[in-house]
Protein backbone atom coordinates (compact mmCIF):
# COMPACT_ATOMS: atom_id res chain seq x y z
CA UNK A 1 -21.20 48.18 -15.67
CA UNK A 2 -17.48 47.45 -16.11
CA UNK A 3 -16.31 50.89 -16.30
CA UNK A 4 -17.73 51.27 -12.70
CA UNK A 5 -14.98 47.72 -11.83
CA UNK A 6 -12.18 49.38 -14.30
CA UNK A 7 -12.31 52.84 -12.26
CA UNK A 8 -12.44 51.44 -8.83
CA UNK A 9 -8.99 48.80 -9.56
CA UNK A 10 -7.58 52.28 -11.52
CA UNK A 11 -7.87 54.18 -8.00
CA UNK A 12 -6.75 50.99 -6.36
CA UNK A 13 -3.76 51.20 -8.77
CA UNK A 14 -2.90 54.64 -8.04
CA UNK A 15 -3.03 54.34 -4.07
CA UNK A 16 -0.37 51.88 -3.87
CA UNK A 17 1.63 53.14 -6.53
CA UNK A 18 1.22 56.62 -4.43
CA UNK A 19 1.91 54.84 -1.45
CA UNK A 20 5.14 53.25 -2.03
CA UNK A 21 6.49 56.33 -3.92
CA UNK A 22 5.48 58.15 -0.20
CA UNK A 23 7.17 55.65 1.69
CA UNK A 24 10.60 55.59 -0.24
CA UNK A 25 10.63 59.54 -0.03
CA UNK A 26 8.88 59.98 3.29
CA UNK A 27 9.20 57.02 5.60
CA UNK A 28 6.94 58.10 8.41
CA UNK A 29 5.34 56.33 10.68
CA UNK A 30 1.79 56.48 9.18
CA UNK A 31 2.82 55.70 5.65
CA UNK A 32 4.56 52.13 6.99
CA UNK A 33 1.48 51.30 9.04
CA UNK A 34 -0.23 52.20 5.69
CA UNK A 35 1.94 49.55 3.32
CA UNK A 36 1.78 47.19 5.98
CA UNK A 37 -1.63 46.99 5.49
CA UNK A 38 -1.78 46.60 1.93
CA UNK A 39 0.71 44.04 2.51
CA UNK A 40 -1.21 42.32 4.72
CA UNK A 41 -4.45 42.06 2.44
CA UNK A 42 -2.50 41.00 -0.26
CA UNK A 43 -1.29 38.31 1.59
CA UNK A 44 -4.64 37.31 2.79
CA UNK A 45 -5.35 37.17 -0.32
CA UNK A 46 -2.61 34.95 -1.32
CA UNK A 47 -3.42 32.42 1.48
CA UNK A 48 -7.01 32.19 0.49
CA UNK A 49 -6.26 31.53 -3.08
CA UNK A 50 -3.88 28.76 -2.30
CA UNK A 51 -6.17 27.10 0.55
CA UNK A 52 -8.94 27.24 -2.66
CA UNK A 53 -6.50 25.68 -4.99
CA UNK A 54 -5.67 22.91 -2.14
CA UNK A 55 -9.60 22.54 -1.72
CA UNK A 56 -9.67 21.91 -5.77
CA UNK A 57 -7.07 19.34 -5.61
CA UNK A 58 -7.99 17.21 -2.59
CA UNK A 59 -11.37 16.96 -4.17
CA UNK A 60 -9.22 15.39 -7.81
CA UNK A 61 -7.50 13.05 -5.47
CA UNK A 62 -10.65 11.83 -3.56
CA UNK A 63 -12.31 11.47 -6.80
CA UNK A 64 -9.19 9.50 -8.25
CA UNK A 65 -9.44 7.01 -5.18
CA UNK A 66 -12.73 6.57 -5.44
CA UNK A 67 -12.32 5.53 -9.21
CA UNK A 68 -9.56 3.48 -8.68
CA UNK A 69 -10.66 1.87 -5.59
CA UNK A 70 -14.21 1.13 -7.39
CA UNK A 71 -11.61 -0.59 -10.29
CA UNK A 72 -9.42 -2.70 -7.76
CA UNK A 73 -13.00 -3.99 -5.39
CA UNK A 74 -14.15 -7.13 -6.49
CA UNK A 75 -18.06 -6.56 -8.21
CA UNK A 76 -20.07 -7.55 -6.03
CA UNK A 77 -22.43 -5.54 -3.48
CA UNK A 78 -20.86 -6.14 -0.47
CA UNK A 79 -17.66 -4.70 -1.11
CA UNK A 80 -19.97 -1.55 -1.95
CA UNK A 81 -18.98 0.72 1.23
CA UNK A 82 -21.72 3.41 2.33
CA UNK A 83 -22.74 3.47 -1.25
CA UNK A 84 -21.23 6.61 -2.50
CA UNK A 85 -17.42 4.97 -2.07
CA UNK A 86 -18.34 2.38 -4.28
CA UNK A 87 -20.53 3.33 -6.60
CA UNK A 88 -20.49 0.24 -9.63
CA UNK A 89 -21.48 2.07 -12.27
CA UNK A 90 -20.10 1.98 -15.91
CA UNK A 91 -18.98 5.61 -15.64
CA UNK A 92 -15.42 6.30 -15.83
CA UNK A 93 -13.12 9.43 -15.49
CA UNK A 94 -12.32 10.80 -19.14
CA UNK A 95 -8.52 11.65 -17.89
CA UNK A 96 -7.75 7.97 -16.55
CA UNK A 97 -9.42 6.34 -19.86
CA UNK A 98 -6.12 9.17 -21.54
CA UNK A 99 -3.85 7.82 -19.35
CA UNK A 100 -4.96 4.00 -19.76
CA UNK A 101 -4.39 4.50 -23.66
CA UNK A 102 -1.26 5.95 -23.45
CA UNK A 103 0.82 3.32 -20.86
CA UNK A 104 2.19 1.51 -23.45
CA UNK A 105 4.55 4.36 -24.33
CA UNK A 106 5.53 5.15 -20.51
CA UNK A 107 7.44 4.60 -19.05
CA UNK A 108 9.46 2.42 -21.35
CA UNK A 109 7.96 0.62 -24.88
CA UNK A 110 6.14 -2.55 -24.70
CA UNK A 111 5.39 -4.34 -28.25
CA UNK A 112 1.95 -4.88 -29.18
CA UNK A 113 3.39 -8.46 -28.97
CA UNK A 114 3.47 -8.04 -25.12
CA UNK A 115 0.10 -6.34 -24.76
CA UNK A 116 -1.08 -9.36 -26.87
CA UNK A 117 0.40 -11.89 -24.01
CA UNK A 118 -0.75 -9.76 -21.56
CA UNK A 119 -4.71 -10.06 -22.96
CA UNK A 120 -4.23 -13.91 -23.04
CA UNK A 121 -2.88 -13.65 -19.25
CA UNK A 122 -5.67 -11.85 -17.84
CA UNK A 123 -8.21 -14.01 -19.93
CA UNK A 124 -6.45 -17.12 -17.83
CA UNK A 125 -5.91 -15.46 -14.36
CA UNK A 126 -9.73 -14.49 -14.30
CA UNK A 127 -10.19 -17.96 -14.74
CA UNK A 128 -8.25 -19.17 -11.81
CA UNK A 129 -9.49 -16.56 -9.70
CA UNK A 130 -13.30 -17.18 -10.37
CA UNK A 131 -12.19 -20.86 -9.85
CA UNK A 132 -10.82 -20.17 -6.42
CA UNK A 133 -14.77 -18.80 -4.92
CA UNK A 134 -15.98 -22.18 -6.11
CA UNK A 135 -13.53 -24.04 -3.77
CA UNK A 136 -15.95 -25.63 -0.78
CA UNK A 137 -13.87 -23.58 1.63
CA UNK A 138 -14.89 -20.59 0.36
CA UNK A 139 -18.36 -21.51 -0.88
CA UNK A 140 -19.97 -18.61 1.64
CA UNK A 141 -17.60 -15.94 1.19
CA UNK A 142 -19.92 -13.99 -0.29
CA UNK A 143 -23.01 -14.75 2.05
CA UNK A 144 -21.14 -14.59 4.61
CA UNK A 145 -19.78 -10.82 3.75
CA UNK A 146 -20.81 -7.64 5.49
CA UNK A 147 -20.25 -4.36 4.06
CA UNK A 148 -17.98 -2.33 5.72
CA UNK A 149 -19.01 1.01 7.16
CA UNK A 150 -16.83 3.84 8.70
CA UNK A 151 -18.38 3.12 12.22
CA UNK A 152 -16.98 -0.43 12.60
CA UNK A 153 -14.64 -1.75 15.29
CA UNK A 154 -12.17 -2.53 13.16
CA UNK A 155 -10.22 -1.05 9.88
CA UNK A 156 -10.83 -1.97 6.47
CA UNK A 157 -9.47 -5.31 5.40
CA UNK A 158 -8.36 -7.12 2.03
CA UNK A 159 -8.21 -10.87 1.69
CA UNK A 160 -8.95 -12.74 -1.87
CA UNK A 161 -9.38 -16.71 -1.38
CA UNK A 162 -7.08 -17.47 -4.46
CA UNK A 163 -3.92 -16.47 -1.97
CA UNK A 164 -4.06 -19.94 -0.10
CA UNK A 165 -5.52 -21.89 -2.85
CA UNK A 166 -2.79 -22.00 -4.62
CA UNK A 167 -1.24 -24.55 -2.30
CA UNK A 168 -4.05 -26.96 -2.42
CA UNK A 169 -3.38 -27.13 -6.59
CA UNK A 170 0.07 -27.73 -6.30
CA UNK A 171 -0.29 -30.38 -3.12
CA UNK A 172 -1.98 -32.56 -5.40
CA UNK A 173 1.28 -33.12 -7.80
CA UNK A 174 3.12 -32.68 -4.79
CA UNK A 175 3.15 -33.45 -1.74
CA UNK A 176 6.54 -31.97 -0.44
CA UNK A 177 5.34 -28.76 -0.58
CA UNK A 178 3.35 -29.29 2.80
CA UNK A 179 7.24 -29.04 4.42
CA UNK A 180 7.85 -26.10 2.62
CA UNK A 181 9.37 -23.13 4.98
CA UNK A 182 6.58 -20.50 3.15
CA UNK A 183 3.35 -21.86 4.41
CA UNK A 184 1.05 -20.30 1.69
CA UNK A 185 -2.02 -21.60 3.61
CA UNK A 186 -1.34 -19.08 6.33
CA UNK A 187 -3.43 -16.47 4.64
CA UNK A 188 -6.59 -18.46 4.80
CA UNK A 189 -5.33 -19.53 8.17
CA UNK A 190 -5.54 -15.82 9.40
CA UNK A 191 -8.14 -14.86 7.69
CA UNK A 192 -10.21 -17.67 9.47
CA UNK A 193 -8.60 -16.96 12.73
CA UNK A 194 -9.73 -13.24 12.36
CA UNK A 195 -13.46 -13.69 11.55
CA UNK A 196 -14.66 -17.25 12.35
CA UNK A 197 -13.52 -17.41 15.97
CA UNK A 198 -15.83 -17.11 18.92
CA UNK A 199 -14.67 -14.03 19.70
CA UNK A 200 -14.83 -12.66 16.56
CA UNK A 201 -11.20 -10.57 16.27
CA UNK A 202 -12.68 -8.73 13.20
CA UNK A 203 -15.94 -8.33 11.69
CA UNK A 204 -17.18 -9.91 8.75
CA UNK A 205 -16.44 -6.92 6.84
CA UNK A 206 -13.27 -7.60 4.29
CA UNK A 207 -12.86 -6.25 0.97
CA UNK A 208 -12.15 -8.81 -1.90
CA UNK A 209 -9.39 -7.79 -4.64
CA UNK A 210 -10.50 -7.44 -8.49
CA UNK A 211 -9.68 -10.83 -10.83
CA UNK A 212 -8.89 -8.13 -13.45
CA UNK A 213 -5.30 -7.24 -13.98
CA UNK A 214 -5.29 -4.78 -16.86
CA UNK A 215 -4.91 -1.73 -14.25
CA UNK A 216 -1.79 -3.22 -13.15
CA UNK A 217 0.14 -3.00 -16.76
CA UNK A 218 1.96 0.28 -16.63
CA UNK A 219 3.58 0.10 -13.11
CA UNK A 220 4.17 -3.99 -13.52
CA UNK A 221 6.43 -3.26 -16.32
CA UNK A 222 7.45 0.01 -15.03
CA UNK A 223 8.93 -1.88 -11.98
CA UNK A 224 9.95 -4.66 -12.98
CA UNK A 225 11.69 -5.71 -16.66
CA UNK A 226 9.60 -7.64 -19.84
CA UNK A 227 11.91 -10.40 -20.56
CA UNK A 228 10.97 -11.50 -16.40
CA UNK A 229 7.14 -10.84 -16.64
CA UNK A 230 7.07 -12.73 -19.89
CA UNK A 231 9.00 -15.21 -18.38
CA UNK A 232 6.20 -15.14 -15.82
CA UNK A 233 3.56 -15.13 -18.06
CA UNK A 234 4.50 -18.05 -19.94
CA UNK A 235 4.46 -20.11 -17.04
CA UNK A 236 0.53 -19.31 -17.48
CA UNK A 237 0.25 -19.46 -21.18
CA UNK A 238 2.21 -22.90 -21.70
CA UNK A 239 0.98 -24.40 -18.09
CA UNK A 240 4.32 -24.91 -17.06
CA UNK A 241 5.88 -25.88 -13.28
CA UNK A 242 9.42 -24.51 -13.09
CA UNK A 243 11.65 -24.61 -10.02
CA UNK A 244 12.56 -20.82 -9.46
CA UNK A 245 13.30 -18.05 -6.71
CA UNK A 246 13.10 -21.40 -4.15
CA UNK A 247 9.39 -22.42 -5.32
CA UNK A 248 8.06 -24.49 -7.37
CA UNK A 249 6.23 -21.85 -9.65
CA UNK A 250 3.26 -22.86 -11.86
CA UNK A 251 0.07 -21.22 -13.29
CA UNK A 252 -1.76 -21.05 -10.41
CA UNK A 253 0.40 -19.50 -8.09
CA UNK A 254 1.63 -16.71 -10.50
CA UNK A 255 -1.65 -15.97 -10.72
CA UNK A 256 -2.15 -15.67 -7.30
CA UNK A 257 1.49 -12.99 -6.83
CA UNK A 258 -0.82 -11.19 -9.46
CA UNK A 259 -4.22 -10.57 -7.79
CA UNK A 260 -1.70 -9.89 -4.51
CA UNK A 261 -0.84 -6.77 -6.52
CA UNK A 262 -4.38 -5.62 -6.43
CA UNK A 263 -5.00 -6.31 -3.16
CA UNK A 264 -2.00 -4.10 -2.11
CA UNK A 265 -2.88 -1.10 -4.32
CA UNK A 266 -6.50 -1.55 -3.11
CA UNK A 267 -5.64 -1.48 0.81
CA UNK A 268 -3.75 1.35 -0.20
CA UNK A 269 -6.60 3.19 -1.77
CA UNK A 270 -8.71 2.25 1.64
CA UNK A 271 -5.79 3.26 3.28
CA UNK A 272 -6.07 6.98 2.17
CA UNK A 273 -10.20 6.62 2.09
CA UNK A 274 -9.94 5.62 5.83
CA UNK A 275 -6.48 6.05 7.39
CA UNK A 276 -5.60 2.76 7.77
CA UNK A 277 -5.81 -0.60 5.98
CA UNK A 278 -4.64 -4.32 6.84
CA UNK A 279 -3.89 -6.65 4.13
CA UNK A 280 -3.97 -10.48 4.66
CA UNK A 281 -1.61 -11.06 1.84
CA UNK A 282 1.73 -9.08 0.16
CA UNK A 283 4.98 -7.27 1.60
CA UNK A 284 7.22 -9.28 -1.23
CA UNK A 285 10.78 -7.05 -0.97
CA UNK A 286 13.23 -9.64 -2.46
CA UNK A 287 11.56 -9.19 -5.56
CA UNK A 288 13.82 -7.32 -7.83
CA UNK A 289 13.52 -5.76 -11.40
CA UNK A 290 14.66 -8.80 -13.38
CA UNK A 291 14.14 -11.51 -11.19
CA UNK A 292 12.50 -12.86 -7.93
CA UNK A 293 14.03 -14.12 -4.87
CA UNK A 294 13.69 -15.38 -1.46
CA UNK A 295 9.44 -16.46 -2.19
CA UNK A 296 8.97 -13.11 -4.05
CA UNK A 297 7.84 -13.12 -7.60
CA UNK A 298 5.97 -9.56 -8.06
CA UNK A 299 7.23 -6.78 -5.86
CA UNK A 300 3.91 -5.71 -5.27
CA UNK A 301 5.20 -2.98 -2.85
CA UNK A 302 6.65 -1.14 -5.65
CA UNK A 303 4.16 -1.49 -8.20
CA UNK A 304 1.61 -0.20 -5.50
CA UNK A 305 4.01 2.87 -4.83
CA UNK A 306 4.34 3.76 -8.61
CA UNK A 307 0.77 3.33 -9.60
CA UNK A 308 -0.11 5.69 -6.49
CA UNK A 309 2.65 8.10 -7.90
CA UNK A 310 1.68 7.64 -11.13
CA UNK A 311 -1.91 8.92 -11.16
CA UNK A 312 -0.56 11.86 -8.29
CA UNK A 313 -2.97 10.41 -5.99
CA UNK A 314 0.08 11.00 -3.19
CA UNK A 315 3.42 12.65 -3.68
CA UNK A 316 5.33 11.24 -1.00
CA UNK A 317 5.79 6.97 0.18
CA UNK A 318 7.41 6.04 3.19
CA UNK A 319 8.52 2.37 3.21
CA UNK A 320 8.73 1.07 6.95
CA UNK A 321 10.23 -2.36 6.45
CA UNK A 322 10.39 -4.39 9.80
CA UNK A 323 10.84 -7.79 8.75
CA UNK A 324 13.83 -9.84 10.08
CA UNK A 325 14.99 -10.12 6.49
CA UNK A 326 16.08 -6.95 4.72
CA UNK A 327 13.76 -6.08 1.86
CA UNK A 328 16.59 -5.24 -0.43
CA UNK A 329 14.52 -5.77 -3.96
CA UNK A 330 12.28 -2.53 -2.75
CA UNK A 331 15.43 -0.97 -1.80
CA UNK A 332 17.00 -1.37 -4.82
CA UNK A 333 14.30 -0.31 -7.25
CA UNK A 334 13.99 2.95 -4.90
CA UNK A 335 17.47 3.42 -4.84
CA UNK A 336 17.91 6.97 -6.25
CA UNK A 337 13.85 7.97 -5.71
CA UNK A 338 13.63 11.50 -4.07
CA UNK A 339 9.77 10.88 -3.60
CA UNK A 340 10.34 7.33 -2.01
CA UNK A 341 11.83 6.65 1.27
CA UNK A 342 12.65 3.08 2.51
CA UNK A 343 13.42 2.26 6.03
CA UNK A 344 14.56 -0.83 7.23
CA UNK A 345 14.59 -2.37 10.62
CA UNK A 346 16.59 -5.76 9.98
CA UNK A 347 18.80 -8.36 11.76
CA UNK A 348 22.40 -7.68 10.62
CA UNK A 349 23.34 -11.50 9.91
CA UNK A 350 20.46 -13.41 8.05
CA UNK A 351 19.47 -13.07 5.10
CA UNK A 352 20.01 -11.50 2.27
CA UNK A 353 23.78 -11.55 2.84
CA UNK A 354 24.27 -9.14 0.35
CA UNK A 355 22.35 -6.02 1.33
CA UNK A 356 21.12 -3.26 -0.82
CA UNK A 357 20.95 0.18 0.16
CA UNK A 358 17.91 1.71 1.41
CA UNK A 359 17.43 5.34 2.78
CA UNK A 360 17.85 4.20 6.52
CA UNK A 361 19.47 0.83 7.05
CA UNK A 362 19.26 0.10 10.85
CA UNK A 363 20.97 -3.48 11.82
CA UNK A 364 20.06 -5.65 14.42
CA UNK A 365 22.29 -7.99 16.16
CA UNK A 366 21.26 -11.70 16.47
CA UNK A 367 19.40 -12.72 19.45
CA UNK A 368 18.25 -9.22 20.41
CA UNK A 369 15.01 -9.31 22.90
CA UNK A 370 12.66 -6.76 23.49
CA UNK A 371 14.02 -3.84 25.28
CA UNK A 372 16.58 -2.85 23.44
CA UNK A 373 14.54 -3.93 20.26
CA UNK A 374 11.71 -1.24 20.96
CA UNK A 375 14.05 1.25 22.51
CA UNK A 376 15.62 0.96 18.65
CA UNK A 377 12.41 1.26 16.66
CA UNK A 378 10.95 4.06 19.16
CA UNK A 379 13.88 6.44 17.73
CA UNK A 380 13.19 5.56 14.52
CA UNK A 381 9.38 6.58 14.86
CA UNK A 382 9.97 9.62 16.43
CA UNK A 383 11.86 10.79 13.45
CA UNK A 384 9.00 10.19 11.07
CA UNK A 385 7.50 13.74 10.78
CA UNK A 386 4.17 14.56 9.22
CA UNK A 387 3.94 14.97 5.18
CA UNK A 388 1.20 16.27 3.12
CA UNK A 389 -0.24 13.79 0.60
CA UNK A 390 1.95 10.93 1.88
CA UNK A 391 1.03 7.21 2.99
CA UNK A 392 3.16 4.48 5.27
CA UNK A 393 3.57 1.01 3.41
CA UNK A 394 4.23 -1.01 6.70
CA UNK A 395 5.27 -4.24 6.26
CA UNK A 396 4.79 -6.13 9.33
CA UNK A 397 6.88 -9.17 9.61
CA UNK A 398 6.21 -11.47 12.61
CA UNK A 399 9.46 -13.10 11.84
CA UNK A 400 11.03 -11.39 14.64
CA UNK A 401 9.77 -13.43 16.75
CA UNK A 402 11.67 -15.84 19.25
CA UNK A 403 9.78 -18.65 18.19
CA UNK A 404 10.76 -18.00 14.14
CA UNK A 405 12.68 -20.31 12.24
CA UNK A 406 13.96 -18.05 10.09
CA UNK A 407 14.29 -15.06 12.37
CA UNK A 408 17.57 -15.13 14.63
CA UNK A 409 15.87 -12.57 16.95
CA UNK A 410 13.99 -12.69 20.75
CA UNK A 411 11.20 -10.82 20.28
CA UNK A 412 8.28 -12.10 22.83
CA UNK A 413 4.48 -11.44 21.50
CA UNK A 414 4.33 -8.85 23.56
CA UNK A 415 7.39 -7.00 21.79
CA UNK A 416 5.64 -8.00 18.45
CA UNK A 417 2.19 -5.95 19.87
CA UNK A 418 4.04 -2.98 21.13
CA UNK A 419 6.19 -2.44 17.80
CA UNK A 420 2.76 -2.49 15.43
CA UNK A 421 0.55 -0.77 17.66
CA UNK A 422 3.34 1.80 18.45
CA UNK A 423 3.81 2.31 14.89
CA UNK A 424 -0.30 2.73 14.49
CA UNK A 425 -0.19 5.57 17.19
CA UNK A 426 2.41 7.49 15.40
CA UNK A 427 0.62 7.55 12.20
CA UNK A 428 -2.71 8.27 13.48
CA UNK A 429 -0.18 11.10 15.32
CA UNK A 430 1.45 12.14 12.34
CA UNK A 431 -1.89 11.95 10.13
CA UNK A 432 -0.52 9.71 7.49
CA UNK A 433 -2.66 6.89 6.37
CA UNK A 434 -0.86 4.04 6.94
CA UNK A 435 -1.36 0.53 5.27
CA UNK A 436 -0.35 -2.24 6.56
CA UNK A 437 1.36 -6.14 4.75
CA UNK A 438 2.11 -9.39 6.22
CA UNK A 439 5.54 -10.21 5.05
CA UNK A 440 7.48 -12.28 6.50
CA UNK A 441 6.84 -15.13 9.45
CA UNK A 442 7.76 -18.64 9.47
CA UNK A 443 6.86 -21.90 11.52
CA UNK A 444 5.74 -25.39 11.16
CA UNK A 445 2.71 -25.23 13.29
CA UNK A 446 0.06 -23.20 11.59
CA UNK A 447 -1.95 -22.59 14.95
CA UNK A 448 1.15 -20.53 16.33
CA UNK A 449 2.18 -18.49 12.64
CA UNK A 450 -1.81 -17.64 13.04
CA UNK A 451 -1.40 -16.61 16.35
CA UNK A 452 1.61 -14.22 15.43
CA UNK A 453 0.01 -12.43 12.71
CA UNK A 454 -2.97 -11.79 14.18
CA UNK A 455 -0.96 -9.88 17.14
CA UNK A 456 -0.46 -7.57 14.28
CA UNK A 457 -4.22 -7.04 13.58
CA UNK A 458 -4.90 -7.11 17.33
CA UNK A 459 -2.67 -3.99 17.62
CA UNK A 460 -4.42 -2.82 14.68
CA UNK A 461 -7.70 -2.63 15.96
CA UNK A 462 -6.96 -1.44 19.33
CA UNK A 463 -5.14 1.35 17.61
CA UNK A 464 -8.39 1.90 15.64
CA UNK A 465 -10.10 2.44 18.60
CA UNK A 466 -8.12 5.71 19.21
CA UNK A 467 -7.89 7.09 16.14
CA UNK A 468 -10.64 10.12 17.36
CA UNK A 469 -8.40 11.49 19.96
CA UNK A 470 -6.34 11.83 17.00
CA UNK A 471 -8.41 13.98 14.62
């Protein structure tokens, strides 16, 4: 039988060797229509091999998220979603159990020492985290959970309890903390706000963040350096409470920057499952590679980006930074990062005083109001073009705002809606899944910082609402 196959590609062979020895000798008209043809089914050919090949690999990357995101969800049934996203099984992908063997030695060498530390970490931060469901607050978060489902009325979001309950730990010890310009308590704050209103902003349908840590390893100490995280992690080990980075840093609340990290790189994973993805928690730029700064311990930004690199689950990362402040610790760590692009929208005279350099640095002047804000951001959103196997890490400060006390800007709440829901449209637009962090916002009255944020999710969901016109 494959003679019959080896004669027929022979004869194939021989006509377009014949062919193009024709054409070069006798270039009629006939004998070009001829090669053109050829040319054509060879390029046919071409294009249906590679849209086979692109097939293959979108079907490894869906795969990977689906892993990963099973890995970063909390166990529990609710945060199942349609059953076949979720699936809690004990099953795991051969190459990732490679890859999870092998971090140690990538990107740069951590002792056995340092795994060792990091084993007694995770032993304590499960600890604290289970500790933080059994708070009376939070007593129903689990009855009170729906699943989420890709019909709903609003996107997918991420909230853990252990983000605010940090601050009722510390408040015990002390009490100055309540006047403290980061208001920890404004993620349960919004998270109420969102889902235990009468109107009922959002659904009852958020995703709770893994306790477990040991996914996070390679890209924590890829971004950032050992001799910080073990200066972390010894704040957990030896229950210490340091001054540092302006907070007063103790077990508790590292452990809370921690689980933040898997909250981001989990609404990033829902992010590329279902578009979009709001997180109640994370955006911390100041954070740098050998230190934190300006409330940020873990640059969970970064660490997202490189674990998404890392396993090639995208192969491009657009940073849009519109917080007042300039997040100059992402900057820096994507410095010289062809596959990472930072953008930052930031008012030219606060802080930091000493910028860093990020891909495109646009500066605000102080006091600037609305108009000529949005006219600003509008150009910069039309030059975001559409990228294959790319996602938007938008952090969406609400320090911009006129009533911010760290902000130096006019924005009104109506500015503060236009700019995120703007910035939803183009992405829906553009097709890249976009996922969404708090960041900054700062004010005494927790009412009103509840209020800004949630313009943010408002925008959010309205913008969800048109995401079919889009594709």
């Amino acid at each position: 039988m494959y003679w019959f196959y080896f004669v027929i590609l022979f004869m194939l062979f021989e006509f377009v060797w014949i062919t193009l020895e024709l054409k070069q000798k006798y270039p009629n008209k006939r004998i070009i229509e001829i090669s053109n043809f050829i040319n054509f089914i060879e390029q046919t050919k071409k294009n249906y091999n590679s849209r086979i090949f692109q097939n293959v690999e979108k079907k490894k990357i869906e795969k990977l998220i689906d892993l990963h995101t099973e890995q970063f969800a909390h166990k529990c049934v609710k945060n199942e979603i349609n059953k076949k996203y979720y699936p809690l099984c004990n099953k795991r992908n051969e190459k990732v159990n490679e890859i999870d063997e092998k971090i140690w030695d990538y990107p740069n060498h951590v002792s056995c020492d340092n795994e060792l530390l990091f084993l007694d970490i995770q032993k304590e931060v499960f600890k604290i985290c289970e500790n933080s469901f059994n708070e009376k607050i939070y007593e129903n978060i689990f009855k009170n959970q729906k699943k989420y489902c890709n019909n709903s009325k609003n996107p997918p979001y991420v909230f853990h309890p252990i983000y605010s309950n940090a601050e009722r730990k510390v408040n015990k010890s002390n009490r100055h903390i309540q006047t403290h310009r980061f208001k920890i308590n404004k993620y349960e704050n919004i998270f109420n706000y969102l889902n235990k209103r009468e109107e009922c902003i959002y659904e009852n349908n958020y995703i709770i963040p893994s306790c477990d840590i040991s996914k996070i390893k390679k890209s924590l100490f890829s971004i950032h350096s050992t001799n910080f995280i073990n200066k972390m992690f010894n704040i957990i080990k030896n229950n210490e409470e340091i001054k540092l980075y302006e907070l007063n840093l103790f077990s508790d609340l590292i452990a809370r920057y921690l689980i933040e990290i898997n909250g981001t790189i989990l609404s990033s994973l829902l992010a590329l499952k279902h578009s979009m993805c709001m997180h109640i928690g994370g955006g911390n730029h100041h954070s740098k590679r050998d230190k934190g700064d300006g409330f940020c311990i873990f640059n969970d930004i970064a660490i997202a980006v490189d674990f998404l690199l890392f396993y090639k689950i995208v192969k491009n990362v657009i940073i849009l930074d519109v917080d007042v402040h300039q997040g100059d610790g992402t900057a820096e760590i994507f410095q010289n990062h062809q596959n990472v692009k930072t953008i930052s929208l930031h008012c030219k005279n606060n802080y930091p005083f000493l910028k860093k350099k990020s891909t495109i640095d646009i500066e605000l002047n102080s006091y600037m109001e609305d108009n000529e804000y949005l006219k600003i951001y509008q150009n910069i959103l039309n030059n975001i073009k559409p990228q294959k196997n790319s996602i938007i890490f938008y952090l969406a400060g609400v320090d911009i705002s006129k009533d911010d006390e760290l902000g130096l800007l006019l924005i009104s709440d109506h500015g503060i809606y236009t700019r995120d829901y703007i910035t939803y449209q183009m992405a829906f637009k553009n097709k890249i899944p976009i996922i969404t962090l708090l960041s900054g916002g700062y004010n005494e009255c927790d009412q009103i910082l509840s209020e800004k944020h949630a313009l943010t999710f408002r925008a959010a969901k309205a913008a969800w609402a048109t995401k079919e016109k889009h594709g």
